[in-house]
Protein backbone atom coordinates (compact mmCIF):
# COMPACT_ATOMS: atom_id res chain seq x y z
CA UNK A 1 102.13 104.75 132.81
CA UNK A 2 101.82 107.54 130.17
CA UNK A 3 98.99 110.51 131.30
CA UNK A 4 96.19 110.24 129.33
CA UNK A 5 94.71 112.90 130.36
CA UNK A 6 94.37 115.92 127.53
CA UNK A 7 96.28 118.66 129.37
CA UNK A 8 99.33 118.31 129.56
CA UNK A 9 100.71 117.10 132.74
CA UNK A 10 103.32 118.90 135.13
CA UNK A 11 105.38 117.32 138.22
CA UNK A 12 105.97 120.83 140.35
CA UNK A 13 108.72 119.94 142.82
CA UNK A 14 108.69 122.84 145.65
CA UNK A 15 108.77 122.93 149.07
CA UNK A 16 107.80 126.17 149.50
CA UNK A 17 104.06 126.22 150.14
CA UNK A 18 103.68 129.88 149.18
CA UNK A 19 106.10 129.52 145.95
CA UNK A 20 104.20 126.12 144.87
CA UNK A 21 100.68 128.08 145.27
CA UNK A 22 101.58 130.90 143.56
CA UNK A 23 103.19 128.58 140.48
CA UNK A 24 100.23 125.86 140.26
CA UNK A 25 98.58 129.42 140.25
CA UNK A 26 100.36 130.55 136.71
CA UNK A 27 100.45 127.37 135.12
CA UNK A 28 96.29 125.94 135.87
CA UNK A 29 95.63 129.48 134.71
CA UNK A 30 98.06 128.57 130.99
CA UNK A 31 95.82 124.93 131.11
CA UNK A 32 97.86 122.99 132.56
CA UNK A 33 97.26 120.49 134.92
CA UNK A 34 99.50 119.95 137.83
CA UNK A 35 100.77 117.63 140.66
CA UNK A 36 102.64 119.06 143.61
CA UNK A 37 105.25 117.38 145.37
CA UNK A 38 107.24 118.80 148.65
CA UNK A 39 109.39 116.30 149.41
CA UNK A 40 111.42 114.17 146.51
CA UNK A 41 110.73 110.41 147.35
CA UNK A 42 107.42 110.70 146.75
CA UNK A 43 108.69 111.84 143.32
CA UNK A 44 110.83 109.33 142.42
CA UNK A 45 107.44 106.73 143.21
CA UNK A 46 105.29 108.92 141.21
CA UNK A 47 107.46 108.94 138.43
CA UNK A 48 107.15 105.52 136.79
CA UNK A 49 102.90 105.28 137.81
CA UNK A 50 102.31 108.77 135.74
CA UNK A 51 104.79 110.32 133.64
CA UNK A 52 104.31 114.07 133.33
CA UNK A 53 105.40 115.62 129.90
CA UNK A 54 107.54 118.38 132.24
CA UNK A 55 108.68 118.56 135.92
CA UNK A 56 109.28 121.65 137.43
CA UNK A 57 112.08 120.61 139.67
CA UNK A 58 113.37 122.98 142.55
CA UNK A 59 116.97 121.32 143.73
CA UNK A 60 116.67 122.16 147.32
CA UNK A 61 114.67 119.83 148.91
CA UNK A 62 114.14 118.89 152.80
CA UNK A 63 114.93 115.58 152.09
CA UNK A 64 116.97 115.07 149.37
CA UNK A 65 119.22 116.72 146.92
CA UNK A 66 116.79 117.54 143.71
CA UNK A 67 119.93 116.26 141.52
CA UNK A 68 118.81 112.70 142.34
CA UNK A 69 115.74 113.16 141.00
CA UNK A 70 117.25 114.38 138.03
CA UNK A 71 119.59 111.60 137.76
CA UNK A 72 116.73 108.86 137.98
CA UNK A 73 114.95 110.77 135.11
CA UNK A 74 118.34 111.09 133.36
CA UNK A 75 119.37 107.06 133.77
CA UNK A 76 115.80 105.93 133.15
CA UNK A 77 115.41 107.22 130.13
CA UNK A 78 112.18 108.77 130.78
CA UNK A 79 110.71 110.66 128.48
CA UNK A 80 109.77 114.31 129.80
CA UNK A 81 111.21 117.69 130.22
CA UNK A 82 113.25 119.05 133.38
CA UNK A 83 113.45 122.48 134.63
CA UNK A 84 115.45 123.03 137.14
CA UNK A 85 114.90 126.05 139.85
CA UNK A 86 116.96 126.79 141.83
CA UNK A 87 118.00 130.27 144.34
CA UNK A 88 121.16 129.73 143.92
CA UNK A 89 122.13 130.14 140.07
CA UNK A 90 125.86 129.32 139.88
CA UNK A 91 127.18 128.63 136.90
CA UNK A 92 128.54 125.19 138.04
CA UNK A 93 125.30 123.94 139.09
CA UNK A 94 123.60 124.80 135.29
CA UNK A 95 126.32 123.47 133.99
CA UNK A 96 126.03 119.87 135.96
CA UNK A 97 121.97 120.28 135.19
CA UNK A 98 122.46 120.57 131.58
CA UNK A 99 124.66 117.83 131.81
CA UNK A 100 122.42 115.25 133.65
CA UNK A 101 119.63 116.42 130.84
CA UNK A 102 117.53 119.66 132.26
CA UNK A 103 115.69 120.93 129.79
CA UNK A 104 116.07 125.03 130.51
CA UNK A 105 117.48 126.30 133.97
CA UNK A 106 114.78 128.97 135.71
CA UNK A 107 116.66 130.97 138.89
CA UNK A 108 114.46 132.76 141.74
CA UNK A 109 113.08 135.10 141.69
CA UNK A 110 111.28 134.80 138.88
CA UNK A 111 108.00 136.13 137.08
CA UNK A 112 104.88 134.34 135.32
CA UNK A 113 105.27 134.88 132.15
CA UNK A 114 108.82 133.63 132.70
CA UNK A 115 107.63 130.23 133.77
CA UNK A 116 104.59 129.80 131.41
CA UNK A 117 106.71 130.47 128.74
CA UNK A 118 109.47 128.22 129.70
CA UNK A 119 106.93 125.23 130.66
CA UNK A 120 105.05 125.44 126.95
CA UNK A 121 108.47 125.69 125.92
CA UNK A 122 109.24 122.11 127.78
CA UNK A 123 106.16 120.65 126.08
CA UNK A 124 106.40 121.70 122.54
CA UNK A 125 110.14 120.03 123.12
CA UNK A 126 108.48 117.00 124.88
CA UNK A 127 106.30 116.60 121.94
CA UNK A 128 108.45 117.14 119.60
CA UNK A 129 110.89 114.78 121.11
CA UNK A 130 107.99 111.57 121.13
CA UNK A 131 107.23 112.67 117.39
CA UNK A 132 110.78 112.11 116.32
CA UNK A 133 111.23 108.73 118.42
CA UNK A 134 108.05 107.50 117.18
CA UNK A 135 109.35 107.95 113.39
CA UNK A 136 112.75 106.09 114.06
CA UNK A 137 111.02 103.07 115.96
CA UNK A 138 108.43 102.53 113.44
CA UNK A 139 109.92 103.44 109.92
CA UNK A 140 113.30 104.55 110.84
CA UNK A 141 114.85 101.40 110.04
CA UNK A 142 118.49 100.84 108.42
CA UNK A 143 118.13 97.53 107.26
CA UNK A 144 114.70 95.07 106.76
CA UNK A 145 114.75 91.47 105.90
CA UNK A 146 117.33 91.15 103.20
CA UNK A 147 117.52 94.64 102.72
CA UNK A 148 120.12 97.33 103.41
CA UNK A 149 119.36 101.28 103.90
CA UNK A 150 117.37 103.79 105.84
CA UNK A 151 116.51 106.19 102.82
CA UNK A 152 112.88 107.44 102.72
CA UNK A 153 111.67 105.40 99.68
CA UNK A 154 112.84 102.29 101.38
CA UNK A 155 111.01 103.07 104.25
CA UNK A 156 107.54 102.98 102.21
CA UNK A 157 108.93 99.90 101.13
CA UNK A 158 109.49 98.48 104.26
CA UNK A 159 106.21 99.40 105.34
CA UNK A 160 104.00 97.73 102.81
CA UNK A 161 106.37 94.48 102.57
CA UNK A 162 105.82 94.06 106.49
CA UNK A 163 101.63 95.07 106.05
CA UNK A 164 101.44 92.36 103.11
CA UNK A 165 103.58 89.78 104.36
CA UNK A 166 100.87 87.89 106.53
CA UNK A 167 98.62 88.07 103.63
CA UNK A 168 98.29 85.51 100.94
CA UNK A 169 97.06 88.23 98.74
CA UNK A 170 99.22 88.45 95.44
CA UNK A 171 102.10 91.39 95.25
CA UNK A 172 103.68 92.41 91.94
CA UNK A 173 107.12 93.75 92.68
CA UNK A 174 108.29 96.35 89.86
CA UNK A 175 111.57 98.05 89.44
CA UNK A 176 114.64 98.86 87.25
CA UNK A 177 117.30 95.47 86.73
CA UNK A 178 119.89 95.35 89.99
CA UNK A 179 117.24 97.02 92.42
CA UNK A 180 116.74 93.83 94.38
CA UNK A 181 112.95 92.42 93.49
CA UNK A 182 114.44 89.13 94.32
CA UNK A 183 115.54 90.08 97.48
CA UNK A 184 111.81 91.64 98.11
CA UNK A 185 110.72 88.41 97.51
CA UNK A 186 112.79 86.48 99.72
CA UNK A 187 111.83 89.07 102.51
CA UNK A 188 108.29 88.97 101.87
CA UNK A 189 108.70 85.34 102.23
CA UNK A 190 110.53 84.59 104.78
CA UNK A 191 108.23 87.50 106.82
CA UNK A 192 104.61 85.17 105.97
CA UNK A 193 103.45 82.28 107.73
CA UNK A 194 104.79 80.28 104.85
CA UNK A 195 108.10 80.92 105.86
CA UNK A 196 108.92 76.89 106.55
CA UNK A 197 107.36 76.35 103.36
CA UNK A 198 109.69 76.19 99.89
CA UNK A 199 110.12 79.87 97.94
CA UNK A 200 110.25 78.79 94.83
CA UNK A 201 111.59 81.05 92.01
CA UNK A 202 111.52 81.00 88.62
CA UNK A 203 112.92 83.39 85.98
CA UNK A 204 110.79 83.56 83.20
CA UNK A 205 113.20 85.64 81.15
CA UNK A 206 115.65 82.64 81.32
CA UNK A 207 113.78 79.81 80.55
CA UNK A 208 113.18 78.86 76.82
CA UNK A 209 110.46 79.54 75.80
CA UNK A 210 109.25 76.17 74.46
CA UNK A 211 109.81 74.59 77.91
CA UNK A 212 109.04 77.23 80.21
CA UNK A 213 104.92 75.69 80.55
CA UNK A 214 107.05 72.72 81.33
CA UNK A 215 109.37 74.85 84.11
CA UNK A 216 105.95 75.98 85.98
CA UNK A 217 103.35 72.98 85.63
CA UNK A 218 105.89 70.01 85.35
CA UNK A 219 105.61 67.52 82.82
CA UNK A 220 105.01 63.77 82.82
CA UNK A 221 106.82 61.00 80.74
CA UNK A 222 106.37 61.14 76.92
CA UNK A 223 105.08 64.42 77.12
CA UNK A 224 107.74 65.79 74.37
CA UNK A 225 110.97 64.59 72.73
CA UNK A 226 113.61 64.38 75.71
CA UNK A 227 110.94 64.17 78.36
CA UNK A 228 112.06 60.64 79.66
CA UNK A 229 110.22 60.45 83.10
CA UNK A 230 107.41 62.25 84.53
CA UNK A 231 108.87 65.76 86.26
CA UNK A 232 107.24 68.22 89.01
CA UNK A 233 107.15 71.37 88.18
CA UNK A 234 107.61 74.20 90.18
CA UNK A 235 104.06 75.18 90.71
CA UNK A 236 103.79 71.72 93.16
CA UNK A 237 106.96 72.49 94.37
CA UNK A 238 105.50 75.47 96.04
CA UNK A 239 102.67 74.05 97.17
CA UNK A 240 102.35 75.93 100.72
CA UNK A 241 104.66 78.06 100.66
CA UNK A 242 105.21 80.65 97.63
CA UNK A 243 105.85 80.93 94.14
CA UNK A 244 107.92 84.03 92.74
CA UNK A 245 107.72 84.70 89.15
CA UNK A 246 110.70 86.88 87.98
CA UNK A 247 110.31 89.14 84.24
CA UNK A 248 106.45 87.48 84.32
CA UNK A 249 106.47 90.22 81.11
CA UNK A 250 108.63 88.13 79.04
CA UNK A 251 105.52 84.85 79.09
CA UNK A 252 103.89 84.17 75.63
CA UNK A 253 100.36 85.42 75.49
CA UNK A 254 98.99 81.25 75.71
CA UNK A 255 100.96 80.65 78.71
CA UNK A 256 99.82 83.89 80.58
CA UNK A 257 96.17 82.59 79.79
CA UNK A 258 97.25 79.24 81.38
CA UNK A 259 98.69 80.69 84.19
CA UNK A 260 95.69 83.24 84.75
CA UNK A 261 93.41 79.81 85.14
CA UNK A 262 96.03 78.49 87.54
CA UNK A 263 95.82 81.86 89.47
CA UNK A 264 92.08 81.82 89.61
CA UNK A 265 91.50 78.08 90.69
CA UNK A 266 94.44 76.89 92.22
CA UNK A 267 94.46 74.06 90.17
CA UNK A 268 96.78 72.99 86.82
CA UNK A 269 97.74 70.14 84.58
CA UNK A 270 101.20 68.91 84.01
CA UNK A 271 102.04 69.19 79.97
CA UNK A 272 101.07 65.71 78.23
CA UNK A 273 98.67 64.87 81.04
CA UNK A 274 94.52 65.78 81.62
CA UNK A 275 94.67 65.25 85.29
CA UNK A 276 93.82 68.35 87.28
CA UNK A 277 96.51 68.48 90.39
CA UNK A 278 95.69 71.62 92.90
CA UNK A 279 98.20 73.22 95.47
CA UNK A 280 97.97 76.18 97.97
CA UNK A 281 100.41 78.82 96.70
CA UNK A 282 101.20 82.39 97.14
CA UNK A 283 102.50 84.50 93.77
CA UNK A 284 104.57 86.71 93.87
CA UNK A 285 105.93 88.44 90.65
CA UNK A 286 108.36 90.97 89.19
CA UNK A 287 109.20 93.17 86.05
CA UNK A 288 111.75 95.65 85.26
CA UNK A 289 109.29 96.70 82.50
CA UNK A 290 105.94 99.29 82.81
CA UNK A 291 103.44 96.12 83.42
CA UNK A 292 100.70 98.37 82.25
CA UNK A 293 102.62 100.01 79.03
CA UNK A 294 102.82 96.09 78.08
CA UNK A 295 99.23 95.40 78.81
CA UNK A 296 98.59 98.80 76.21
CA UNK A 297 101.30 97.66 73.81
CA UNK A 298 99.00 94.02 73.78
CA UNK A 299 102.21 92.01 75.12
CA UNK A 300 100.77 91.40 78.25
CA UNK A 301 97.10 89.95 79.16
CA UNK A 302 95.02 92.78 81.02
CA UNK A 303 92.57 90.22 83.03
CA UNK A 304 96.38 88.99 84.32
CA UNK A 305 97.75 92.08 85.00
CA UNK A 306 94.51 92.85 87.40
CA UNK A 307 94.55 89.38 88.50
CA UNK A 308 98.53 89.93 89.47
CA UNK A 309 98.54 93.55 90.66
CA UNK A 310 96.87 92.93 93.84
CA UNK A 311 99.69 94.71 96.47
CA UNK A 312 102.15 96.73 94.11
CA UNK A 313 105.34 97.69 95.15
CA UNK A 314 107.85 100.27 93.41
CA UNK A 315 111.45 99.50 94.35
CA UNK A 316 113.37 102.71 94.07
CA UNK A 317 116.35 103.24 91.84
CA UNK A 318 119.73 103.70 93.94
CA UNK A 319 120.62 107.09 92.46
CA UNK A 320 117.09 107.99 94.78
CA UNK A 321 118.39 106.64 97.55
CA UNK A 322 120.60 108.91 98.94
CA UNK A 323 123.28 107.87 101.45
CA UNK A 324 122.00 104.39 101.60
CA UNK A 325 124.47 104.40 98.67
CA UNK A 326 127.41 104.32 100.86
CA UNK A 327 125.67 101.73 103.50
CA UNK A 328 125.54 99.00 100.79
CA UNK A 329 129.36 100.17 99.35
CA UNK A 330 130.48 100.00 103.43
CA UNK A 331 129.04 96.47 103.49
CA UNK A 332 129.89 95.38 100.60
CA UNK A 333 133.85 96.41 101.22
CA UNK A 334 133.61 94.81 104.47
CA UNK A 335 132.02 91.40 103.17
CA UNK A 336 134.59 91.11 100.28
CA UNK A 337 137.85 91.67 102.01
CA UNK A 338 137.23 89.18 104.46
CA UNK A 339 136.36 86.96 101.56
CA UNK A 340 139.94 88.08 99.99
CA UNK A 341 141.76 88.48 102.49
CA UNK A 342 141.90 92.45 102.47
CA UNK A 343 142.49 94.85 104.98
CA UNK A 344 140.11 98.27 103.88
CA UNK A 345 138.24 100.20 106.72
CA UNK A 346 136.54 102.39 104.43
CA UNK A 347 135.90 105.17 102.01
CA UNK A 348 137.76 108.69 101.68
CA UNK A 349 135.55 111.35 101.81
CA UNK A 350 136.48 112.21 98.08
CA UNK A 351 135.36 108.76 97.03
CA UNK A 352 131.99 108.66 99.26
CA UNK A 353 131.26 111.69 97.30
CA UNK A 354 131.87 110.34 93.61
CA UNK A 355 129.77 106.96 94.91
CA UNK A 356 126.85 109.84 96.24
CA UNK A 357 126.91 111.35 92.92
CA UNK A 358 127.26 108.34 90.36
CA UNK A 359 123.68 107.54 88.95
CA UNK A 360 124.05 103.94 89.14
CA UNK A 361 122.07 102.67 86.52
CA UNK A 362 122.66 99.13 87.13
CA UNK A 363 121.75 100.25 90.99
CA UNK A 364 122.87 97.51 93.65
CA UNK A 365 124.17 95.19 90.76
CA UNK A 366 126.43 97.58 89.35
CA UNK A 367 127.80 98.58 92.96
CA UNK A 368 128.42 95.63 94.29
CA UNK A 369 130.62 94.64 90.94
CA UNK A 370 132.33 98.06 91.45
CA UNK A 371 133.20 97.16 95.02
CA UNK A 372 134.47 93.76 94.24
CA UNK A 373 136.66 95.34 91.46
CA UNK A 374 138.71 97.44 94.00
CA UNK A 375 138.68 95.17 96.76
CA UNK A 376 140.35 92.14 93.84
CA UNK A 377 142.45 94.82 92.11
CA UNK A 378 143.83 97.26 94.85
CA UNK A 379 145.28 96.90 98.25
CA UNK A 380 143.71 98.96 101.55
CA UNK A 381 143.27 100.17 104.00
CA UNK A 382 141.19 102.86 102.29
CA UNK A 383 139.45 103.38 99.28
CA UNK A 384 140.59 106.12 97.38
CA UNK A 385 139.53 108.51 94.40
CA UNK A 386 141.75 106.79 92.22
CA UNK A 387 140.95 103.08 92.67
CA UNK A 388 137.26 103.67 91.46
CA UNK A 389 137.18 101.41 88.26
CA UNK A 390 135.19 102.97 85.27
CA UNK A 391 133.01 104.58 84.58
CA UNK A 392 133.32 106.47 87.94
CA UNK A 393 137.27 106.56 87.14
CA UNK A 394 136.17 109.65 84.72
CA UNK A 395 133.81 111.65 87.45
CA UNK A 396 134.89 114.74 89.08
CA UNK A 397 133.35 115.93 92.39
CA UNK A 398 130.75 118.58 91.79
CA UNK A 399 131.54 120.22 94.68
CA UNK A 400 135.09 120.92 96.01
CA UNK A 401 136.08 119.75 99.20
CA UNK A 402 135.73 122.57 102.45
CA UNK A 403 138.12 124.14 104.07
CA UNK A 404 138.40 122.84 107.79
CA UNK A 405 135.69 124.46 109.41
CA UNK A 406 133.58 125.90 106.86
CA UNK A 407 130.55 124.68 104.90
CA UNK A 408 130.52 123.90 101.46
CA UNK A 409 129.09 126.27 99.38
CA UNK A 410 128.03 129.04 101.68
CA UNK A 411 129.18 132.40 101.73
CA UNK A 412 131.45 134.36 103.96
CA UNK A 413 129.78 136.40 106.48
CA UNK A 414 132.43 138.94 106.48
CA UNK A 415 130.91 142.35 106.94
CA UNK A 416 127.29 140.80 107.44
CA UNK A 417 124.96 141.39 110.30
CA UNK A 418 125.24 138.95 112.89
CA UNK A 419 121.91 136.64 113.34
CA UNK A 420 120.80 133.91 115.64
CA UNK A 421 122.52 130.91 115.55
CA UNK A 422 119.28 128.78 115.13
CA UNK A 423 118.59 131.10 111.86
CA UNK A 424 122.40 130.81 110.26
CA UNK A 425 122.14 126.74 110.89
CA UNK A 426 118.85 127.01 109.14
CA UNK A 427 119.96 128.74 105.96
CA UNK A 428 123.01 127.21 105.84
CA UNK A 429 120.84 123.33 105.84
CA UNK A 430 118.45 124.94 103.64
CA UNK A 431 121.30 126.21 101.12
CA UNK A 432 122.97 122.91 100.93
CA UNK A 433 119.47 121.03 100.21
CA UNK A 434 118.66 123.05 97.61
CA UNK A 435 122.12 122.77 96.31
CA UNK A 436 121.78 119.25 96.31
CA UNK A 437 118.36 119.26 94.21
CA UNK A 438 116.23 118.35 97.07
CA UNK A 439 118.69 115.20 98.25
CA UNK A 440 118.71 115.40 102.04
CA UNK A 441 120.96 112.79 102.65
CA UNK A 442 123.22 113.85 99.84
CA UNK A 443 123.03 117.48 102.20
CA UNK A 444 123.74 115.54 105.23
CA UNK A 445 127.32 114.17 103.55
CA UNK A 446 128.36 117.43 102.64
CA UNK A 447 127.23 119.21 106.13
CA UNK A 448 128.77 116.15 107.71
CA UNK A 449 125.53 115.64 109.53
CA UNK A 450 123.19 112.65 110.14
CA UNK A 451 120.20 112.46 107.50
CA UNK A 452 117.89 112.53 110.52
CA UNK A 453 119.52 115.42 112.11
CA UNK A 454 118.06 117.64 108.93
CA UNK A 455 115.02 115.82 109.28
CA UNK A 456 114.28 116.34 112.95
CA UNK A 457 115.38 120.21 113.20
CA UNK A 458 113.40 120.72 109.96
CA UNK A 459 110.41 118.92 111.87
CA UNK A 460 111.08 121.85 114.68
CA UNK A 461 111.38 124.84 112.20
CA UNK A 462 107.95 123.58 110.93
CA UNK A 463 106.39 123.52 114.69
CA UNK A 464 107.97 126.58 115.21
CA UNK A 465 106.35 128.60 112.65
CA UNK A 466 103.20 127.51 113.46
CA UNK A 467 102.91 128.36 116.83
């Protein structure tokens, strides 16, 4: 059980009454509030009832080795901050603490200060720590329903897909062609209570346009020339479960005022016949247009457009997706070998870079046609610079590959001052975002990092300078 209460809550392992009064001393003094334990079993049952943010851990104990404790902490996966003391500060024994997961290493004698210091130290990385985890469980995600990437703008989207799915409130998906609004309808779908219910789809762009109030509502026999028996249309077929309405800019002005009554009172009339049929659906609908420039321009009923654009949501272009761009290739490579029969474990570096930098402006479309090109027209194991098909066939990389062990971009520090570590990494991340325009993931690539690597020590730099 977490501690709830608002000081932050210390485990002090000593069995030294004298030492453990004169520490509980220090730290109640700093605001902390603290439990003292002399022996270590009583530790390792205390542990799982009320989790302190920081135990002070000495390693001699009367009846136990204080490495156990740390090894329960370590192999549990609990979440909280170990400093080890210990009389005896060998090198071997901070070296086997560090190992096990000990936050800092504190050696007797030592004074106040010393401790206070290193215990808010603990805390701050205790806190920090839950603040990252808490990110990557609940928007962290690399993939979501149908989807594929763990980019920032997918995350939003993510997030309002799951918060609308149990709704039967309408969304109106927007986004450039190849971005997957199809796919964000399937997920939103199968996400709802009306999963075991028919998704029923309907592209309004490809539909003629004299039979697409025919395509929605259904028509019965003798309605028009060709109509030879009476047909459901696909506004019954979704009844219960949802209808998805792809371009809904390209309907005529009289059908969108048909399908705004349909909208409003769940209730329609198959062409040639009077009788009023009604159905429980869902809408969902899509453009690659501006909805609202159409609604100015007069193409595109504004009483629909309000009636439609309950829950919007904006799926991102590729090119602002960062690395996710190499996810999708990666799976895409994988899925169409197997179905050729191909042997290709990957990207070169040179070619993950060209696939970073490409702007994609037929987004997931467009790559997924590129990958199938090289996977049909060359042979493995790896993709190279020089299988890319056009147009990436005529990119160059904008930045030229490092050296083995230096950073792109950055220069030498020949006859410089030396500085803290912490403060080179932090220029040198810093440098290589703002060479990238403000991409973090495209950063990441060249620092051969993780994207949330950046984000978590820039999440510490921000702490830091606000303390």
């Amino acid at each position: 059980m977490m501690n709830r209460s608002s000081q932050p809550l210390l485990f002090l392992v000593e069995d030294s009454p004298t030492l453990a009064l004169l520490y509980q001393d220090y730290l109640r003094n700093e605001g902390y509030e603290v439990c003292h334990f002399a022996l270590g079993q009583p530790v390792l049952a205390a542990l799982p009832e009320r989790l302190p943010q920081v135990v002070l851990l000495d390693l001699e104990l009367p009846d136990m080795d204080g490495m156990e404790i740390l090894k329960f902490i370590s192999e549990q996966g609990l979440p909280c901050s170990v400093v080890v003391i210990t009389a005896h500060g060998s090198v071997d024994v901070a070296v086997e603490a560090m190992r096990l997961g000990a936050f800092d290493f504190l050696t007797k004698p030592f004074d106040g200060k010393r401790l206070c210091t290193t215990v808010h130290n603990g805390v701050r990385h205790q806190q920090l720590s839950s603040l990252v985890d808490s990110y990557r469980d609940n928007y962290d995600r690399n993939q979501f329903g149908g989807f594929l990437g763990s980019s920032l703008p997918m995350q939003g989207v993510y997030r309002i897909i799951e918060s609308a799915a149990a709704s039967k409130a309408t969304v109106f998906i927007t986004g450039e062609s190849g971005t997957g609004k199809e796919v964000c309808a399937e997920t939103l779908h199968q996400l709802s209570p009306r999963r075991e219910r028919p998704l029923v789809v309907l592209n309004c762009a490809a539909i003629p346009r004299d039979l697409i109030e025919s395509e929605i509502f259904g028509h019965v026999k003798g309605a028009f020339t060709g109509a030879q028996s009476d047909r459901e249309g696909a506004a019954a077929r979704a009844d219960g479960g949802t209808l998805f309405l792809d371009e809904i800019c390209e309907m005529e002005l009289e059908l969108q005022s048909k399908l705004l009554r349909f909208i409003q009172s769940g209730t329609f009339s198959r062409v040639g016949s009077s009788k009023q049929e009604k159905v429980d659906v869902r809408f969902v609908c899509a453009t690659n247009r501006d909805p609202f420039a159409e609604v100015k321009a007069g193409r595109f009923r504004e009483d629909l457009y309000y009636r439609l654009h309950v829950i919007p949501i904006q799926l991102p272009p590729l090119r602002e997706r960062g690395e996710d761009v190499l996810q999708i290739a990666r799976r895409f490579l994988a899925e169409f070998a197997k179905e050729e029969g191909k042997r290709f474990d990957g990207f070169s570096p040179q070619a993950e870079r060209l696939l970073l930098e490409y702007t994609w402006p037929g987004n997931i479309r467009q790559l997924q046609n590129v990958v199938r090109n090289i996977v049909v027209l060359q042979s493995g194991p790896r993709v190279e610079v020089g299988m890319l098909p056009p147009p990436l066939d005529q990119l160059r990389p904008k930045y030229v590959m490092p050296e083995p062990g230096e950073q792109p971009g950055l220069p030498s520090l020949a006859n410089q001052a030396i500085r803290p570590m912490w403060l080179v990494e932090k220029e040198t991340i810093e440098q290589a975002i703002d060479q990238c325009d403000g991409n973090i993931p495209q950063a990441a690539a060249l620092l051969e990092l993780s994207p949330s690597t950046i984000y978590r020590k820039r999440l510490a730099w921000a702490a830091s300078s606000q303390e």
